[in-house]
Protein backbone atom coordinates (compact mmCIF):
# COMPACT_ATOMS: atom_id res chain seq x y z
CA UNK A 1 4.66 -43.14 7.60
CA UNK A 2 6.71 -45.80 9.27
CA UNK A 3 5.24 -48.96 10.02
CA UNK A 4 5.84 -48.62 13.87
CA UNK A 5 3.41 -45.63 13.40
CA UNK A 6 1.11 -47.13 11.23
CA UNK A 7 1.26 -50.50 13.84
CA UNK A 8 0.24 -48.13 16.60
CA UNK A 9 -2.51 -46.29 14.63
CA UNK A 10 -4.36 -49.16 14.29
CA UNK A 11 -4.15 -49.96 17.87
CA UNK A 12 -5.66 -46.52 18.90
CA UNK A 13 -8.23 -47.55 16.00
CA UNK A 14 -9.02 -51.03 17.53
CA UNK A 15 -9.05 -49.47 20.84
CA UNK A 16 -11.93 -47.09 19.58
CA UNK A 17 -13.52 -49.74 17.87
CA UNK A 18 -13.74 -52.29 20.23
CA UNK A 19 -14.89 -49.79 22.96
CA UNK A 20 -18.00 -48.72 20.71
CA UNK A 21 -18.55 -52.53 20.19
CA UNK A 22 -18.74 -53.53 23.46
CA UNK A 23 -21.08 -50.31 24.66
CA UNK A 24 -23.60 -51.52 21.50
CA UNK A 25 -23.39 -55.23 22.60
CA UNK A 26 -23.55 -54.50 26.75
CA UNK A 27 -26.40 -52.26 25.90
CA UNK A 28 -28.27 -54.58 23.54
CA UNK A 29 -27.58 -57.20 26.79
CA UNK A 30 -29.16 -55.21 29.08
CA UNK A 31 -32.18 -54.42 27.02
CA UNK A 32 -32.95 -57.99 26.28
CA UNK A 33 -32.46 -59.01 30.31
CA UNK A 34 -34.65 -55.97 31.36
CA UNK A 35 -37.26 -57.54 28.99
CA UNK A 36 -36.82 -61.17 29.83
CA UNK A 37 -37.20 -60.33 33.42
CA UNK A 38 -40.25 -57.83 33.05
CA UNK A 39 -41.55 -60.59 31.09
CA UNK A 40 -42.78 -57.65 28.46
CA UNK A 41 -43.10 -61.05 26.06
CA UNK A 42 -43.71 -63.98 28.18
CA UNK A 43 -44.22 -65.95 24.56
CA UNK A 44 -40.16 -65.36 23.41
CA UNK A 45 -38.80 -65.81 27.03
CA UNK A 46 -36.65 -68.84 26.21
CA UNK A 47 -35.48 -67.02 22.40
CA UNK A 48 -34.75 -63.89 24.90
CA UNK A 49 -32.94 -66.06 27.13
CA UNK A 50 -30.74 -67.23 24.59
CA UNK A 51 -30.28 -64.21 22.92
CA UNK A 52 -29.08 -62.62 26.25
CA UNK A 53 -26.52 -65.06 27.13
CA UNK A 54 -25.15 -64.40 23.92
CA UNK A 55 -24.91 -60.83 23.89
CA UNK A 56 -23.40 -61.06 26.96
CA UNK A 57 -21.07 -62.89 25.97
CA UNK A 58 -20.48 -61.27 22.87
CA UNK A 59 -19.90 -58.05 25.10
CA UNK A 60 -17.29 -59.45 27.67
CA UNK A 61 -15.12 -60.60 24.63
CA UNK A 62 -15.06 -57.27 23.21
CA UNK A 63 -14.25 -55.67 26.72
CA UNK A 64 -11.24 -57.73 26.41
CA UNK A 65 -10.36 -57.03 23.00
CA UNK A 66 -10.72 -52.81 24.02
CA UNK A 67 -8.33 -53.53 26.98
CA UNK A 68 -6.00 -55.63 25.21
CA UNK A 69 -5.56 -53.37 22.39
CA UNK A 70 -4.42 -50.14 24.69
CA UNK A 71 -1.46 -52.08 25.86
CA UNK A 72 -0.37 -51.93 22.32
CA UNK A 73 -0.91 -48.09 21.69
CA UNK A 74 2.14 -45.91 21.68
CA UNK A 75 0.58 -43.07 23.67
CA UNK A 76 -0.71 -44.83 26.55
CA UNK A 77 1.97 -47.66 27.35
CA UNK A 78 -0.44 -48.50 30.43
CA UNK A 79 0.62 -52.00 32.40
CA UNK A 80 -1.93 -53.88 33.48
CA UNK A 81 -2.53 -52.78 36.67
CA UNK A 82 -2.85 -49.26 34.84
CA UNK A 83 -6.17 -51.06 33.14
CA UNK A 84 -7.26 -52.71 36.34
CA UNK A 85 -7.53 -50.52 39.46
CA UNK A 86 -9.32 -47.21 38.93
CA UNK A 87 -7.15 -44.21 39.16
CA UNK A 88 -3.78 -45.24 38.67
CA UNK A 89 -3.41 -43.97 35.10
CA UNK A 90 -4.41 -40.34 35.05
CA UNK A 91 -5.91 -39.94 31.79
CA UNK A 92 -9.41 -37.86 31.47
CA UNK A 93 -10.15 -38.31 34.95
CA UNK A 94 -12.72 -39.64 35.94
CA UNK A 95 -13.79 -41.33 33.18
CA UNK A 96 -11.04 -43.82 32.86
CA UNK A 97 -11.79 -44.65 36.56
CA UNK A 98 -15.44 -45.23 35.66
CA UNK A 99 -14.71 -47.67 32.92
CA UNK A 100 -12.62 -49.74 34.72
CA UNK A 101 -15.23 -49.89 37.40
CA UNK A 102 -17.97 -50.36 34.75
CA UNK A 103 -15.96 -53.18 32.97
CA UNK A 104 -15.12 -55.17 35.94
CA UNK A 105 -18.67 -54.12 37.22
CA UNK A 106 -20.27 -55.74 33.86
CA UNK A 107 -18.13 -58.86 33.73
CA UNK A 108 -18.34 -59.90 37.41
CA UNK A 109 -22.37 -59.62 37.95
CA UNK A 110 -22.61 -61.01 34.53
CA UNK A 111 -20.55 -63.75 34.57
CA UNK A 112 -22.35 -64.19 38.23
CA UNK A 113 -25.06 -66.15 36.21
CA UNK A 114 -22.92 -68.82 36.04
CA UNK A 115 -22.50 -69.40 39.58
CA UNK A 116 -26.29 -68.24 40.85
CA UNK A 117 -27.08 -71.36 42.49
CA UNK A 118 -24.36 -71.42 44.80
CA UNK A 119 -25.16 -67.21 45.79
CA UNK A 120 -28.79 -68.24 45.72
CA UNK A 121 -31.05 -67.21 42.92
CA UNK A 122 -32.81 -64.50 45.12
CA UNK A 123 -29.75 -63.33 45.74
CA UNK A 124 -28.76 -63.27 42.61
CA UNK A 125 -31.56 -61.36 41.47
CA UNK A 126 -30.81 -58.51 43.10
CA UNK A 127 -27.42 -58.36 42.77
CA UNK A 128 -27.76 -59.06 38.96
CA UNK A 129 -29.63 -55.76 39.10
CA UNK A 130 -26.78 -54.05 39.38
CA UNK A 131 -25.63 -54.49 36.10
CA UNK A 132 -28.16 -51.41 35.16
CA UNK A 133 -25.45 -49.32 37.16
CA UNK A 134 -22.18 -51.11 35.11
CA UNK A 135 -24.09 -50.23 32.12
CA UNK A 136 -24.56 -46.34 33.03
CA UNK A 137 -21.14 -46.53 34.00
CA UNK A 138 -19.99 -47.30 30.87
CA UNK A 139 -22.21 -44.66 28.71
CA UNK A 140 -20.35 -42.55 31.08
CA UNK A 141 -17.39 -43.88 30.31
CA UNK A 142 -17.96 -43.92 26.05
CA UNK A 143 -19.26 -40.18 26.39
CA UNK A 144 -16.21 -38.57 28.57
CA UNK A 145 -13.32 -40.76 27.55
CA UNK A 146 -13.64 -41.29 23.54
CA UNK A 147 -11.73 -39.19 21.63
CA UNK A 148 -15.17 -38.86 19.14
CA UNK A 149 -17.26 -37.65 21.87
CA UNK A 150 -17.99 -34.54 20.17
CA UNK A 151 -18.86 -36.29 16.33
CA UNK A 152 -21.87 -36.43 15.30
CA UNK A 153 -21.31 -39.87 13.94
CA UNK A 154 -20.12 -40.94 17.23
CA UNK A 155 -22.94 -39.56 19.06
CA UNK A 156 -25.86 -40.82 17.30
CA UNK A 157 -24.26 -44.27 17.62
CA UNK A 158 -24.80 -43.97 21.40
CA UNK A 159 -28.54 -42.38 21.23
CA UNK A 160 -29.49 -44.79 18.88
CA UNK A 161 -27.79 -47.64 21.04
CA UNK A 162 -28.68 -46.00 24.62
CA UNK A 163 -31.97 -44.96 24.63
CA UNK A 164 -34.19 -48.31 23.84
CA UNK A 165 -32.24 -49.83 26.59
CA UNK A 166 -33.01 -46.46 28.82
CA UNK A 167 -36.64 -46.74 27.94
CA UNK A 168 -36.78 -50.48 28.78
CA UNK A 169 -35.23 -49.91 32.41
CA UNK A 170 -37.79 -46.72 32.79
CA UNK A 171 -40.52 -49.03 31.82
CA UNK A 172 -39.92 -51.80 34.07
CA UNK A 173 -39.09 -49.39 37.20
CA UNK A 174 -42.72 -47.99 36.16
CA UNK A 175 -44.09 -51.27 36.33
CA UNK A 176 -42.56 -52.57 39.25
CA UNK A 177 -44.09 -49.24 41.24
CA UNK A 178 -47.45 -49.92 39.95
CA UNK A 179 -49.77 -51.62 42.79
CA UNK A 180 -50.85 -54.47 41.34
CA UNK A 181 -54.29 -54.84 39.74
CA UNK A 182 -57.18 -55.74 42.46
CA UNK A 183 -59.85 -58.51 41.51
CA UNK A 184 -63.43 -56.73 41.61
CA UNK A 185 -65.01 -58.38 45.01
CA UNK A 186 -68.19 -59.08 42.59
CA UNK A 187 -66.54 -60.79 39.71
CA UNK A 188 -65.22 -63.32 42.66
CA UNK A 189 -68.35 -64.13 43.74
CA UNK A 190 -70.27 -65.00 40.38
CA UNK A 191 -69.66 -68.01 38.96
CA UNK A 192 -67.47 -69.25 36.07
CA UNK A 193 -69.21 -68.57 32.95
CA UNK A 194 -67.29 -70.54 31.06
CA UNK A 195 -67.91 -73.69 32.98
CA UNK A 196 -64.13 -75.13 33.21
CA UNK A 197 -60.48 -74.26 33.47
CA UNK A 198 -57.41 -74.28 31.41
């Protein structure tokens, strides 16, 4: 094998790897914000905090990394505006279109944080939101574009990486439908057993 081909294999490989990398780290990112802000553990909110920032950080890097590594395969030869605007390369439509709109979807309302004073942090809430949908985007994306969609490997990498997120999201939408809890009418009018406050 020539070393131009060997160069190139390892391009596709990176490509592959990176892509799986970021999906892991976005979804990991996600799960951690959909805790922080259902406060499911008000105790670790600042640890969650952290951890977020950096897995979403973590994430955008290795978006860049799977991008930057396709310009070097041999098959594709995309230019940059191939990797940047949905549907100019035709390759596995639609799911090349969907991952550039998840990508740029994930790095814009994440890097958003940055800038959520000036947008207004109620605002910002509910545009931040919206990173659920860049994230479903990109499952899409990992499932209809990789070239391992159909190994077993390969697919219990995404359950295993996709579903506690899932669950989170489905457990805060649950919550946030619930009417919250009523005081009992009696219990307001007896008085404080306990004879002081906290």
């Amino acid at each position: 094998m020539s070393t131009l081909a060997i160069s190139s294999h390892v391009f596709w490989i990176a490509s592959r790897a990176t892509g799986i990398s970021a999906l892991v780290l976005v979804s990991a990112s996600v799960g951690t914000g959909v805790a922080l802000s259902g406060r499911l553990d008000p105790a670790s909110g600042s640890d969650l905090r952290i951890a977020h920032e950096a897995l979403s950080l973590a994430a955008f890097a290795m978006i860049a990394l799977h991008v930057v590594s396709l310009f070097e395969d041999s098959y594709f030869h995309p230019s940059i505006a191939d990797l940047a605007v949905p549907v100019l390369l035709n390759y596995r439509e639609p799911y090349m279109a969907i991952g550039i709109i998840g990508g740029w979807g994930t790095l814009l309302l994440g890097l958003s944080y940055y800038v959520r004073r000036r947008i207004g942090i109620a605002r910002w809430k509910v545009l931040h939101r919206l990173t659920a949908v860049a994230w479903v985007l990109s499952v899409i994306h990992t499932l209809g574009e990789g070239t391992d969609g159909g190994d077993g490997w390969f697919v219990a990498i995404v359950v295993l990486t996709v579903a506690p997120t899932l669950l989170l999201i489905l457990v805060r939408i649950s919550n946030s439908r619930r009417p919250p809890a009523r005081l009992n009418p009696l219990a307001r009018s007896l008085p404080d057993a306990g004879g002081g406050g906290t």
